[in-house]
PDB file of N, CA and C in Angstrom:
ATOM      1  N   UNK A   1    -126.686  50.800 -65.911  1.00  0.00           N
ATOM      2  CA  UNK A   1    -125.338  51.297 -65.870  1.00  0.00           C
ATOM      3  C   UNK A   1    -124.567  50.728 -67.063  1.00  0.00           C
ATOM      4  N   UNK A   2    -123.761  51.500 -67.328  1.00  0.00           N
ATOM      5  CA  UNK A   2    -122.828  51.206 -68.330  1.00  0.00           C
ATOM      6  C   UNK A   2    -122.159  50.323 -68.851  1.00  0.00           C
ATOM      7  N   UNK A   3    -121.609  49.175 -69.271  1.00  0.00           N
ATOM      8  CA  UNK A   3    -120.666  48.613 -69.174  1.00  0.00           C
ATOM      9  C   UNK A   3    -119.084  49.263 -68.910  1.00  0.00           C
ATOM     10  N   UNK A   4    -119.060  48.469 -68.018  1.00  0.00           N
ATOM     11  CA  UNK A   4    -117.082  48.266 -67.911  1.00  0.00           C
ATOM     12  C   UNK A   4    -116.319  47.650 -69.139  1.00  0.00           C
ATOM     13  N   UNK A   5    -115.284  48.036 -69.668  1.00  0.00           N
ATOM     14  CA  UNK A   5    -114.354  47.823 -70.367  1.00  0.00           C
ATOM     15  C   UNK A   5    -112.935  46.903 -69.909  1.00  0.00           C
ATOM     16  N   UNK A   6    -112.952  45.532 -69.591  1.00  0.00           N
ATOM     17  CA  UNK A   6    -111.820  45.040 -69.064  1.00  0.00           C
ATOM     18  C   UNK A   6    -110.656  45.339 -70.533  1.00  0.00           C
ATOM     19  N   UNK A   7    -111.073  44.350 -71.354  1.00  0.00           N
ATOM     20  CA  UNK A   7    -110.585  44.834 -72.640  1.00  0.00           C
ATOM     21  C   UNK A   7    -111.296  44.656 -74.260  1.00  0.00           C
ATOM     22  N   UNK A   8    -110.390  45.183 -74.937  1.00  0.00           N
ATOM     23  CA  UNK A   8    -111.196  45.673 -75.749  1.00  0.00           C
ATOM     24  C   UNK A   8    -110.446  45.295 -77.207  1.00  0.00           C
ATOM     25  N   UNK A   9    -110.672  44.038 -77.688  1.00  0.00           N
ATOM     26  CA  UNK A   9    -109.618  43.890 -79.141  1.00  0.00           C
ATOM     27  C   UNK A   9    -108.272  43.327 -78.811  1.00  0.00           C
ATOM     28  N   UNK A  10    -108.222  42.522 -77.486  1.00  0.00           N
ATOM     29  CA  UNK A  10    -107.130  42.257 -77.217  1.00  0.00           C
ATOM     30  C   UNK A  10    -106.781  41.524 -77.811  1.00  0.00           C
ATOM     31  N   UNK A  11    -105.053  40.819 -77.728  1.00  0.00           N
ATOM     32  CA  UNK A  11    -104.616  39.889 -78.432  1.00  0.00           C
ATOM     33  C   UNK A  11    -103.854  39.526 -77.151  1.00  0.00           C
ATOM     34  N   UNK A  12    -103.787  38.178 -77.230  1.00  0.00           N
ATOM     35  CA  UNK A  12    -102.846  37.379 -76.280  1.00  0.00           C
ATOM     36  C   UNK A  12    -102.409  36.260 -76.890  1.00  0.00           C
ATOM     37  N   UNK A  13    -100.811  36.276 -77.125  1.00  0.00           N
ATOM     38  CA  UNK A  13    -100.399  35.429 -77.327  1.00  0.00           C
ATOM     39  C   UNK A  13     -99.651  34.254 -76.591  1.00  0.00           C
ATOM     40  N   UNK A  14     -99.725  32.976 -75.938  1.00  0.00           N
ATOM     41  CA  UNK A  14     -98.818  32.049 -75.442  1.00  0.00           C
ATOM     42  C   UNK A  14     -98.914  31.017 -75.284  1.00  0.00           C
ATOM     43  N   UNK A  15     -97.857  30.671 -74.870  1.00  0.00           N
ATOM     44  CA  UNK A  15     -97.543  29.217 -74.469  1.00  0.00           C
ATOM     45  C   UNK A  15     -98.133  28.162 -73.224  1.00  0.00           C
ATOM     46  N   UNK A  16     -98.785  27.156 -73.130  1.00  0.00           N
ATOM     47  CA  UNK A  16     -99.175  26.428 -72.605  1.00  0.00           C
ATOM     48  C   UNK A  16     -98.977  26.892 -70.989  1.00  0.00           C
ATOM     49  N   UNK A  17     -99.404  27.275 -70.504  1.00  0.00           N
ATOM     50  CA  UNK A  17     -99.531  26.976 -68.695  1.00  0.00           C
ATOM     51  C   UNK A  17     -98.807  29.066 -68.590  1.00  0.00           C
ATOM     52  N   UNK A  18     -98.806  29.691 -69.068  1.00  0.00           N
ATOM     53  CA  UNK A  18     -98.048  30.751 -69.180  1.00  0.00           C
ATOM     54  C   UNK A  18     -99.392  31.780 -68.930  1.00  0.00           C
ATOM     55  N   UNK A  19     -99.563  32.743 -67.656  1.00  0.00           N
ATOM     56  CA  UNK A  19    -100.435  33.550 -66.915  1.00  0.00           C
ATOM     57  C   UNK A  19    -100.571  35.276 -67.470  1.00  0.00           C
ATOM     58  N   UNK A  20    -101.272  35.721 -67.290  1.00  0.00           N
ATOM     59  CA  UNK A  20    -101.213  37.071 -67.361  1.00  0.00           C
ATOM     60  C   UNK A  20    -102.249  37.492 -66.722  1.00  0.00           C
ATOM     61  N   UNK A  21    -102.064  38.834 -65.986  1.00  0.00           N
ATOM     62  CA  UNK A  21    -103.485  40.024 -65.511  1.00  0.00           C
ATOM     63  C   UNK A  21    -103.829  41.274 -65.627  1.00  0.00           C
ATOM     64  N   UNK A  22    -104.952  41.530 -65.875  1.00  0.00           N
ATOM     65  CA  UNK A  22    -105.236  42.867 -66.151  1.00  0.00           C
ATOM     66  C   UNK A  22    -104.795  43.815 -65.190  1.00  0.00           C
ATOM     67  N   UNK A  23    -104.513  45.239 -65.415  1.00  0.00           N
ATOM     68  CA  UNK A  23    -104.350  45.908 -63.613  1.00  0.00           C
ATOM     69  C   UNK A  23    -105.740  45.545 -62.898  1.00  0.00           C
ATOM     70  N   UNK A  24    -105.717  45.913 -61.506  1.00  0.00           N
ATOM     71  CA  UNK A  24    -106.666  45.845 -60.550  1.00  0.00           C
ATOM     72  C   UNK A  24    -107.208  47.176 -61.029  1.00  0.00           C
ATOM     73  N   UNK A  25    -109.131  47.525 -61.210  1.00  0.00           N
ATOM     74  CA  UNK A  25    -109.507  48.839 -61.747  1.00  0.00           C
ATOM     75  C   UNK A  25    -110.599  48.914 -60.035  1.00  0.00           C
ATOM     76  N   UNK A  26    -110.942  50.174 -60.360  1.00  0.00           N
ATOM     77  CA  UNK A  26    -112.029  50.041 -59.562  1.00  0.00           C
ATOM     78  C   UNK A  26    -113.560  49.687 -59.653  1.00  0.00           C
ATOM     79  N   UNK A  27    -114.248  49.008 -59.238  1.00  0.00           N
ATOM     80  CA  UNK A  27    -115.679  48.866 -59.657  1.00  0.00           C
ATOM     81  C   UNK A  27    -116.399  49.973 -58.696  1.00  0.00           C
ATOM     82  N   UNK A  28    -117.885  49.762 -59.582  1.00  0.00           N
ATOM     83  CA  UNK A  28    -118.932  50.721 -58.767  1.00  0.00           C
ATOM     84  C   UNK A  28    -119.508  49.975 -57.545  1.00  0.00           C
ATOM     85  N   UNK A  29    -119.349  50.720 -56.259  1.00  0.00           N
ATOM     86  CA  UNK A  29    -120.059  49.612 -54.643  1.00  0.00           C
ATOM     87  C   UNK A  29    -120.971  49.719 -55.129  1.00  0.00           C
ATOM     88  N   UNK A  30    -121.512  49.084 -54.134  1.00  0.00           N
ATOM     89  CA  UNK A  30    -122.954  48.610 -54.031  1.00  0.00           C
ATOM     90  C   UNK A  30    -124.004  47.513 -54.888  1.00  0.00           C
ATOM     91  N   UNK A  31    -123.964  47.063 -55.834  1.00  0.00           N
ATOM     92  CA  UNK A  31    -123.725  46.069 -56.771  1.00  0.00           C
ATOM     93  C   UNK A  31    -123.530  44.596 -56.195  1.00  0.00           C
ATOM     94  N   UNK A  32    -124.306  43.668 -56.516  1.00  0.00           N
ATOM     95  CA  UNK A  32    -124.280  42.292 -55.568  1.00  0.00           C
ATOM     96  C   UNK A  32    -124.364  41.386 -57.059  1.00  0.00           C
ATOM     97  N   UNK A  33    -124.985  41.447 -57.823  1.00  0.00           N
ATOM     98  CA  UNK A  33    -125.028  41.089 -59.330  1.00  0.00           C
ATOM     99  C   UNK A  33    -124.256  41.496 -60.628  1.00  0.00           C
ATOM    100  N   UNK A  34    -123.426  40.870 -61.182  1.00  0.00           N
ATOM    101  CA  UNK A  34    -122.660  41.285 -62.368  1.00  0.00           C
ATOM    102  C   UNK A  34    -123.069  40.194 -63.235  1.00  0.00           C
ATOM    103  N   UNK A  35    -122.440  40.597 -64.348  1.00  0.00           N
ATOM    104  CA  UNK A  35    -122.532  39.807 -65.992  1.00  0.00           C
ATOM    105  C   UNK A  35    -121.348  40.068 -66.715  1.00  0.00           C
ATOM    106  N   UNK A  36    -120.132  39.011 -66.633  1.00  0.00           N
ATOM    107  CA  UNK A  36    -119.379  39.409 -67.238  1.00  0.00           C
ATOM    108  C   UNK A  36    -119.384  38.686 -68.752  1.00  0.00           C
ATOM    109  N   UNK A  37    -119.153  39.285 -69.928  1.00  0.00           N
ATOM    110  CA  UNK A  37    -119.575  39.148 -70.951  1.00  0.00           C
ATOM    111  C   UNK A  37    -117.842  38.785 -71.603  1.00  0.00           C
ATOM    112  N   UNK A  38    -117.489  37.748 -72.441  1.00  0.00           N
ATOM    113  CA  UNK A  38    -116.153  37.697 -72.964  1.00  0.00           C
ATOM    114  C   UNK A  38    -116.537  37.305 -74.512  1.00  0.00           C
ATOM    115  N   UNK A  39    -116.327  38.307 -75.974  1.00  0.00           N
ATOM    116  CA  UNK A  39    -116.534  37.544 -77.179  1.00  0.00           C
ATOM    117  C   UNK A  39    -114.989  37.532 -77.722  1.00  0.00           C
ATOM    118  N   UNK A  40    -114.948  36.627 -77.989  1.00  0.00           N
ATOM    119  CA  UNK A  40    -113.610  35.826 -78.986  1.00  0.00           C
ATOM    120  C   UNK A  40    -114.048  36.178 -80.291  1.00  0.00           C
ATOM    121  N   UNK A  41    -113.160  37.228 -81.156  1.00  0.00           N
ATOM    122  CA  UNK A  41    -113.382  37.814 -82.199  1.00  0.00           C
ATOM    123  C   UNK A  41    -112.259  36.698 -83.344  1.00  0.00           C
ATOM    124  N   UNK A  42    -111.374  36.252 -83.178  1.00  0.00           N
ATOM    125  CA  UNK A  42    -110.550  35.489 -83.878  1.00  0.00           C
ATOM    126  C   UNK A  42    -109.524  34.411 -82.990  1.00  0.00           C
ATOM    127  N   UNK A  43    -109.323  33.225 -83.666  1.00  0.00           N
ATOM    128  CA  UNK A  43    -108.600  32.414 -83.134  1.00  0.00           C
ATOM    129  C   UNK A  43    -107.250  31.960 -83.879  1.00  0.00           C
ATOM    130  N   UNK A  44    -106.250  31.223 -83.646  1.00  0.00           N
ATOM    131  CA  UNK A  44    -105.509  30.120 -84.094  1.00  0.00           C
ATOM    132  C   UNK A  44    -106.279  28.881 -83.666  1.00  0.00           C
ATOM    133  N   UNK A  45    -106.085  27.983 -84.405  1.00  0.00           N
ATOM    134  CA  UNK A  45    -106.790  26.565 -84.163  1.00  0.00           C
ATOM    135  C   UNK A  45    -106.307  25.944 -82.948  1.00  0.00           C
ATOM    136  N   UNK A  46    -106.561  25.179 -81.976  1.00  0.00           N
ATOM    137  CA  UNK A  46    -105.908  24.968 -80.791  1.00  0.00           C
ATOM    138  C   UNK A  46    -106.031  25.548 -79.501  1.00  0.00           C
ATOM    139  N   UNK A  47    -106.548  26.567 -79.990  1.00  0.00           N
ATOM    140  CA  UNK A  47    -106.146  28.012 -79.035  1.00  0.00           C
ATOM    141  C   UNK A  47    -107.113  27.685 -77.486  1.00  0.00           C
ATOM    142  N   UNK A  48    -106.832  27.672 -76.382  1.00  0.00           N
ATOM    143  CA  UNK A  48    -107.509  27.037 -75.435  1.00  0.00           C
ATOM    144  C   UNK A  48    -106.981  28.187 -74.287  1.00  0.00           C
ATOM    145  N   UNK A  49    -107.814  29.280 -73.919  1.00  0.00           N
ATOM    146  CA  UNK A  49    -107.455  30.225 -73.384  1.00  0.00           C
ATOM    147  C   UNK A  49    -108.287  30.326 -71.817  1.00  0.00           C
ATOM    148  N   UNK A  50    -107.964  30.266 -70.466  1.00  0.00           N
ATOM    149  CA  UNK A  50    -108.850  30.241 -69.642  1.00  0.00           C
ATOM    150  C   UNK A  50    -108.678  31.215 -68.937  1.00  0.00           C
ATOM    151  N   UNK A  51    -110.032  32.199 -68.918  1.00  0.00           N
ATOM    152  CA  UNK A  51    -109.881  33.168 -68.041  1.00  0.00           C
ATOM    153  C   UNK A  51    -110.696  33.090 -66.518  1.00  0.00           C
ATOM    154  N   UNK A  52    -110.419  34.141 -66.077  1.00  0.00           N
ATOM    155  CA  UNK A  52    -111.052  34.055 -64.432  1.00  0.00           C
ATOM    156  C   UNK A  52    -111.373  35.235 -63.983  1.00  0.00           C
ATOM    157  N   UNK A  53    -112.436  35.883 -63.838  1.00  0.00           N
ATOM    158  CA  UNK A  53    -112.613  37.173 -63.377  1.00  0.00           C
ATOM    159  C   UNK A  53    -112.381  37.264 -61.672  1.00  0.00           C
ATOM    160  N   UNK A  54    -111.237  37.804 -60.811  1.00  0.00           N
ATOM    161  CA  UNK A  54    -110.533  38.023 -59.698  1.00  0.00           C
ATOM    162  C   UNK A  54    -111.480  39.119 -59.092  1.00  0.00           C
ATOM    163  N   UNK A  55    -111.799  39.453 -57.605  1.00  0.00           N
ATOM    164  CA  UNK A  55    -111.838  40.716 -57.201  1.00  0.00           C
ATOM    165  C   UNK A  55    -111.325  40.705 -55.680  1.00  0.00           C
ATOM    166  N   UNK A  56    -111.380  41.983 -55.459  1.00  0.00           N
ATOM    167  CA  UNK A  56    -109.557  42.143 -53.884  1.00  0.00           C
ATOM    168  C   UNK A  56    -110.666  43.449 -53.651  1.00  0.00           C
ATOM    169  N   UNK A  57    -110.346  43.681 -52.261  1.00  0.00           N
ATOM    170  CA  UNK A  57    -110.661  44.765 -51.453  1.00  0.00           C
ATOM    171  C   UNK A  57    -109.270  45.231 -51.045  1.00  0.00           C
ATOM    172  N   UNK A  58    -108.176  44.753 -51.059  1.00  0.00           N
ATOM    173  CA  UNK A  58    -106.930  45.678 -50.650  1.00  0.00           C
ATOM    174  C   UNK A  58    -105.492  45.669 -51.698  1.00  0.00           C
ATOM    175  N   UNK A  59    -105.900  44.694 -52.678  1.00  0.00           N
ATOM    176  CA  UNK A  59    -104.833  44.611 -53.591  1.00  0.00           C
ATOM    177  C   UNK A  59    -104.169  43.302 -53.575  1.00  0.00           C
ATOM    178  N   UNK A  60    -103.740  43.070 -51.741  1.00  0.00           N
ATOM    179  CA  UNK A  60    -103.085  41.928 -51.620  1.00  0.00           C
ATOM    180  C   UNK A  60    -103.023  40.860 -51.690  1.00  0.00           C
ATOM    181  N   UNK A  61    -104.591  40.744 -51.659  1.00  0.00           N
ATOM    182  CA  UNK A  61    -105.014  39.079 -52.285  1.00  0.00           C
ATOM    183  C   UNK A  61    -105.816  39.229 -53.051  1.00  0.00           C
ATOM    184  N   UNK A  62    -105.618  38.284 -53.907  1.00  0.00           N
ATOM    185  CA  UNK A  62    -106.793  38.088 -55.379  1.00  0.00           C
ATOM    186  C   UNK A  62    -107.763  36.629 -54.493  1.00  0.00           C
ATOM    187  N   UNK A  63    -109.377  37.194 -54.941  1.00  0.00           N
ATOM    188  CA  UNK A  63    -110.144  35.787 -54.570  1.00  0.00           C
ATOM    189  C   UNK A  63    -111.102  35.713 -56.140  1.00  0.00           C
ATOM    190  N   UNK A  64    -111.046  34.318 -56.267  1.00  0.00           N
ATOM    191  CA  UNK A  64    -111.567  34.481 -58.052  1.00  0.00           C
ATOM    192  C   UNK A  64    -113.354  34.205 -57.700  1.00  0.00           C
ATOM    193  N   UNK A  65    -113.938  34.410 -58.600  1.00  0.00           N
ATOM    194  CA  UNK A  65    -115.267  34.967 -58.537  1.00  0.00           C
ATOM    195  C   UNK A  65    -116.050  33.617 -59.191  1.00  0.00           C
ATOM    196  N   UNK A  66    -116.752  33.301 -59.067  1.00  0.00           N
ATOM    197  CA  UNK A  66    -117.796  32.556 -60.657  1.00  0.00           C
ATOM    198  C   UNK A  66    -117.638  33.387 -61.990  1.00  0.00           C
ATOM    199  N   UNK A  67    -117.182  34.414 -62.383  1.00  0.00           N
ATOM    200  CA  UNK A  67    -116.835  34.636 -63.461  1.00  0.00           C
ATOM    201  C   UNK A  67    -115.534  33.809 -64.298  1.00  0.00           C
ATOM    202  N   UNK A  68    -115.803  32.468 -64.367  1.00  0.00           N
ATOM    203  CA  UNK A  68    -114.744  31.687 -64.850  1.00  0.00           C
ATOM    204  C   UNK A  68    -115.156  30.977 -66.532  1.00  0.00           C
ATOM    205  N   UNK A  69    -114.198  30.538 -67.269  1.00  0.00           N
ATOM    206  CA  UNK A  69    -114.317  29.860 -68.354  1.00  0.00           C
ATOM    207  C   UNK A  69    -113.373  29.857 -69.376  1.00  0.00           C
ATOM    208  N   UNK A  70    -113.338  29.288 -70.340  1.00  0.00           N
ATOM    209  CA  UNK A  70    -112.099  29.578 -71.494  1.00  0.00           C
ATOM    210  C   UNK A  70    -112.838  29.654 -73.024  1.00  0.00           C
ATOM    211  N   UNK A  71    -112.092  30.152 -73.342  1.00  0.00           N
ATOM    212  CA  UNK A  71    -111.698  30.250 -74.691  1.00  0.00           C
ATOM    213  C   UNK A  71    -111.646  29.516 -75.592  1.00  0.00           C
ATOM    214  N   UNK A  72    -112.151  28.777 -76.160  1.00  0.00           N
ATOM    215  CA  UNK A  72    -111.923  27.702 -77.099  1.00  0.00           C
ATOM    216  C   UNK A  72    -112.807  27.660 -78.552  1.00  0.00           C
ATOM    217  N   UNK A  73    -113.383  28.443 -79.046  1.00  0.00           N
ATOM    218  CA  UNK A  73    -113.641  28.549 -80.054  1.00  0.00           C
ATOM    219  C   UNK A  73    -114.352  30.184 -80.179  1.00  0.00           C
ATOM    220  N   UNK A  74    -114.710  30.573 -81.337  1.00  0.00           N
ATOM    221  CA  UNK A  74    -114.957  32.109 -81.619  1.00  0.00           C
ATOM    222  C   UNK A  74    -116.604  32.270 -81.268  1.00  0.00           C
ATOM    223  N   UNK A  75    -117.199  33.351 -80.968  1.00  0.00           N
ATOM    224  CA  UNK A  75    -118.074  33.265 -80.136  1.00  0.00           C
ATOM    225  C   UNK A  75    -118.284  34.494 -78.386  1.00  0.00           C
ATOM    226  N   UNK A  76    -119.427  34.212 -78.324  1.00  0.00           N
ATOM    227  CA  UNK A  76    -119.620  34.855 -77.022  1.00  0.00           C
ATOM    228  C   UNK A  76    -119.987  34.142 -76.026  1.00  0.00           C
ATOM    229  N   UNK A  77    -119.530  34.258 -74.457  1.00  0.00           N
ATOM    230  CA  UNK A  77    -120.140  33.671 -73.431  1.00  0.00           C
ATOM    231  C   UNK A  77    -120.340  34.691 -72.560  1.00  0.00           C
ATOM    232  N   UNK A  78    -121.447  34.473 -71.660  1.00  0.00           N
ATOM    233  CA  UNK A  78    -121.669  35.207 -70.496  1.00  0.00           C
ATOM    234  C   UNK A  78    -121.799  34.825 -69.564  1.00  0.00           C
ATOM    235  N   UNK A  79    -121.361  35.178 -68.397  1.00  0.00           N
ATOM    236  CA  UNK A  79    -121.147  34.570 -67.246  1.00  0.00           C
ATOM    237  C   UNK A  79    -121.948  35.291 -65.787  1.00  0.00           C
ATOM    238  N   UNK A  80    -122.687  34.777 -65.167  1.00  0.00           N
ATOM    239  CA  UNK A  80    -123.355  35.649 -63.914  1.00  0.00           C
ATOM    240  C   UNK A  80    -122.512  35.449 -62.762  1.00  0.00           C
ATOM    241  N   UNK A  81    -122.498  36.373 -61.932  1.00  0.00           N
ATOM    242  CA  UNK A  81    -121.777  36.994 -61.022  1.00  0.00           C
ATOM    243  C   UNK A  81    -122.960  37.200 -59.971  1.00  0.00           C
ATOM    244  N   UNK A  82    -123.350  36.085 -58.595  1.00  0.00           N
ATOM    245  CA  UNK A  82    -123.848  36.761 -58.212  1.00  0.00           C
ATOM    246  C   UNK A  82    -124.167  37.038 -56.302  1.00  0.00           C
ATOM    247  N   UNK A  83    -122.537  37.273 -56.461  1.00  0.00           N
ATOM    248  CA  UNK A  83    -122.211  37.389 -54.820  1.00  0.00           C
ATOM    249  C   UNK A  83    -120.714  37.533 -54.918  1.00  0.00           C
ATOM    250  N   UNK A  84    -119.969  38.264 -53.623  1.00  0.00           N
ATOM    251  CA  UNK A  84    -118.571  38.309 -53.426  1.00  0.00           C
ATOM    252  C   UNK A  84    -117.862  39.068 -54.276  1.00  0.00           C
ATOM    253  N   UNK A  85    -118.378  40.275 -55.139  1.00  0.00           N
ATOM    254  CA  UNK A  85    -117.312  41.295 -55.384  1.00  0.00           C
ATOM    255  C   UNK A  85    -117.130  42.124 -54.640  1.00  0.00           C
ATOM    256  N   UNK A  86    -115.502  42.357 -54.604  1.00  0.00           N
ATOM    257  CA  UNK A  86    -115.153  43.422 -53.697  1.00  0.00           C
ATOM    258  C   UNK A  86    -115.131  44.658 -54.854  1.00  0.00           C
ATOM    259  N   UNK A  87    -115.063  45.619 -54.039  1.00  0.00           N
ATOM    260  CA  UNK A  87    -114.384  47.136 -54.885  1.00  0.00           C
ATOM    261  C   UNK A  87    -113.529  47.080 -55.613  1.00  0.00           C
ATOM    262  N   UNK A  88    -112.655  46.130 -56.157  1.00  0.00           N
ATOM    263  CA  UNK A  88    -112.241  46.338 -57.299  1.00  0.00           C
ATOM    264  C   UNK A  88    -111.678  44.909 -58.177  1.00  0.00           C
ATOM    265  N   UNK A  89    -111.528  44.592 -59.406  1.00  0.00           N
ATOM    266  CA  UNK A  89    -111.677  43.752 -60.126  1.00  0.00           C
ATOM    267  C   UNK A  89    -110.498  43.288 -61.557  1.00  0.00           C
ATOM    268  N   UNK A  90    -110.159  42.220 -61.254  1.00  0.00           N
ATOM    269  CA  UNK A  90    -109.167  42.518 -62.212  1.00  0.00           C
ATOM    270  C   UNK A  90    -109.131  41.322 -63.599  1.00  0.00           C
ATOM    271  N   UNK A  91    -108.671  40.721 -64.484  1.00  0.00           N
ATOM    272  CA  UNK A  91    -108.888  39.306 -65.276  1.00  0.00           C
ATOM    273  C   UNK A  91    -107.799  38.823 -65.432  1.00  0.00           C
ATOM    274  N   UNK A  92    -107.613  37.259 -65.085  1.00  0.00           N
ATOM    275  CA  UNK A  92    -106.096  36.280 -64.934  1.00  0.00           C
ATOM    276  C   UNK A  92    -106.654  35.824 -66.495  1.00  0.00           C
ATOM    277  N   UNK A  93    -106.042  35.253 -67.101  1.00  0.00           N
ATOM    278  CA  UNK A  93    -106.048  34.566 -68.260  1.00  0.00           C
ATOM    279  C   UNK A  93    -104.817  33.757 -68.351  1.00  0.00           C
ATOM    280  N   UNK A  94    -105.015  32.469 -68.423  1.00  0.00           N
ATOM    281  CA  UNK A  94    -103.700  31.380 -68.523  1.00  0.00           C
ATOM    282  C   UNK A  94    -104.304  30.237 -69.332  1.00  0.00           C
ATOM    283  N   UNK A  95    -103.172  30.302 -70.565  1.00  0.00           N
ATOM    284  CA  UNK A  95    -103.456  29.234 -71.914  1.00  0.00           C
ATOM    285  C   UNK A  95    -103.080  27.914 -70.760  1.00  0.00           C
ATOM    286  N   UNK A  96    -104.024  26.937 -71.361  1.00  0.00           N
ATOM    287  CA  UNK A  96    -104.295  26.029 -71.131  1.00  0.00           C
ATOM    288  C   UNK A  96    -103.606  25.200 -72.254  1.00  0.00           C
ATOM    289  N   UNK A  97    -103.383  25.857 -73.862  1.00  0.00           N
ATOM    290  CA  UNK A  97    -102.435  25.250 -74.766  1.00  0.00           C
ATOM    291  C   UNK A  97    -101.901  26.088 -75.048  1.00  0.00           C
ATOM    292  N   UNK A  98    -101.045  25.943 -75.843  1.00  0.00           N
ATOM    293  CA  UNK A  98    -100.383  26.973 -77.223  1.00  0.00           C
ATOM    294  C   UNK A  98    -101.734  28.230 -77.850  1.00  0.00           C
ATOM    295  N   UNK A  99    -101.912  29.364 -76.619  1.00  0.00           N
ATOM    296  CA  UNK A  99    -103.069  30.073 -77.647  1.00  0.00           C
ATOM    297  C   UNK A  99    -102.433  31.683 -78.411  1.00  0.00           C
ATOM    298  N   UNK A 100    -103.597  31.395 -79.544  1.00  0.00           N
ATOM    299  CA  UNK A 100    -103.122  32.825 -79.805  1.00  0.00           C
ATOM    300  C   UNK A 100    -104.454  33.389 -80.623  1.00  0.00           C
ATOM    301  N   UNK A 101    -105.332  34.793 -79.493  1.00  0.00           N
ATOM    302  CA  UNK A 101    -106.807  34.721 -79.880  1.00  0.00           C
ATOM    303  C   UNK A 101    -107.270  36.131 -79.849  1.00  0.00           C
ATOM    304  N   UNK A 102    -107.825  36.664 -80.186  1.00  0.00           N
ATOM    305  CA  UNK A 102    -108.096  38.049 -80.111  1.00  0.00           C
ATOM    306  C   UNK A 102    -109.838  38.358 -79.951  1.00  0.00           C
ATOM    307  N   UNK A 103    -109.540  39.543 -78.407  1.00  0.00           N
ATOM    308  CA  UNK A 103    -111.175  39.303 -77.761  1.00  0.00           C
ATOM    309  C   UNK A 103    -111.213  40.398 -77.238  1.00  0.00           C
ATOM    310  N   UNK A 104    -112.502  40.523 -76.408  1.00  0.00           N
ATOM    311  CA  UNK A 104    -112.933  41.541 -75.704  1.00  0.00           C
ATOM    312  C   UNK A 104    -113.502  41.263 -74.499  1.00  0.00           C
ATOM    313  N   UNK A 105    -113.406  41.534 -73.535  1.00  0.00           N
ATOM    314  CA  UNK A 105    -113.966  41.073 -72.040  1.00  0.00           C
ATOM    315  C   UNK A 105    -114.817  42.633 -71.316  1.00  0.00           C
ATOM    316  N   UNK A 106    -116.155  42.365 -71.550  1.00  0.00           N
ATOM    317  CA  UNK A 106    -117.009  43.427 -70.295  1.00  0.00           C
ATOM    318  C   UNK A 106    -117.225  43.210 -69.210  1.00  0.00           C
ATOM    319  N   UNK A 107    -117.462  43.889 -68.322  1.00  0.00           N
ATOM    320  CA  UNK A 107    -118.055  43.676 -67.134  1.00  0.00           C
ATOM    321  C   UNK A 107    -119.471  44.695 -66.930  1.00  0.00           C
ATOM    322  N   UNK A 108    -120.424  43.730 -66.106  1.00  0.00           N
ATOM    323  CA  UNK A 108    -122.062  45.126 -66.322  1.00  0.00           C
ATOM    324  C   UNK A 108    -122.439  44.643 -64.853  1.00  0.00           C
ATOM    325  N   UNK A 109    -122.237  45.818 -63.994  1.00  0.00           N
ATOM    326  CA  UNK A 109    -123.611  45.955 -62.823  1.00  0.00           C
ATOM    327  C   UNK A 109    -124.850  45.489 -63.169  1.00  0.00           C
ATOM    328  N   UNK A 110    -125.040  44.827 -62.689  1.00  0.00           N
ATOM    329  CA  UNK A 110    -126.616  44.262 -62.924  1.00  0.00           C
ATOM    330  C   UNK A 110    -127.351  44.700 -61.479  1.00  0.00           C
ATOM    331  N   UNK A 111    -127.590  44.498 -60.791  1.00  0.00           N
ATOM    332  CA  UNK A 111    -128.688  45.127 -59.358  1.00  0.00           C
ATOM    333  C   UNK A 111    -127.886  45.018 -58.212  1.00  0.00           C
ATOM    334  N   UNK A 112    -128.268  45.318 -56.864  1.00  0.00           N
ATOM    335  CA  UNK A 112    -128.437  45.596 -55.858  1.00  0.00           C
ATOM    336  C   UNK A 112    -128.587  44.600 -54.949  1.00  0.00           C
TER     337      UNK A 112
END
């Protein structure tokens, strides 16, 4: 299956302890295994960005996943996923310093 597109060339800029989230999208059921993939295409020096891949079955509560880690230098990480997504999925990102970094975040069904 395809990859998912959380984002794509993003830029986020901020200030120390300061949050943001993607909308809630829908994922494909059935799926017990993911790989979420995050490459950091450019940085500011400093830049200490931590994201968290979230997923909700009704919207109203966010529960965060093992898709966790930050940002801190340019590069790719990948992260396995492999239990507890619900139907749909969203990404928190909160600087940990002063960041300002520009990236891309996938998400990939991996099995059953």
């Amino acid at each position: 299956m395809d990859p998912i597109v959380l984002l794509k060339n993003f830029t986020f800029v901020g200030q120390t302890a300061q949050s943001w989230a993607t909308d809630w999208i829908a994922i494909p059921a059935g799926f017990e295994n993911w790989q979420l993939v995050v490459v950091a295409k450019s940085m500011l020096a400093g830049t200490n960005l931590g994201y968290t891949l979230q997923t909700t079955w009704d919207t109203d509560s966010a529960t965060n996943t093992t898709g966790t880690g930050a940002i801190a230098g340019v590069g790719t990480t990948i992260s396995n996923i492999t239990s507890g997504m619900g139907p749909m999925a969203r990404l928190l990102m909160t600087a940990a310093a002063n960041s300002s970094v520009v990236f891309s975040v996938y998400l990939t069904p991996k099995s059953t």
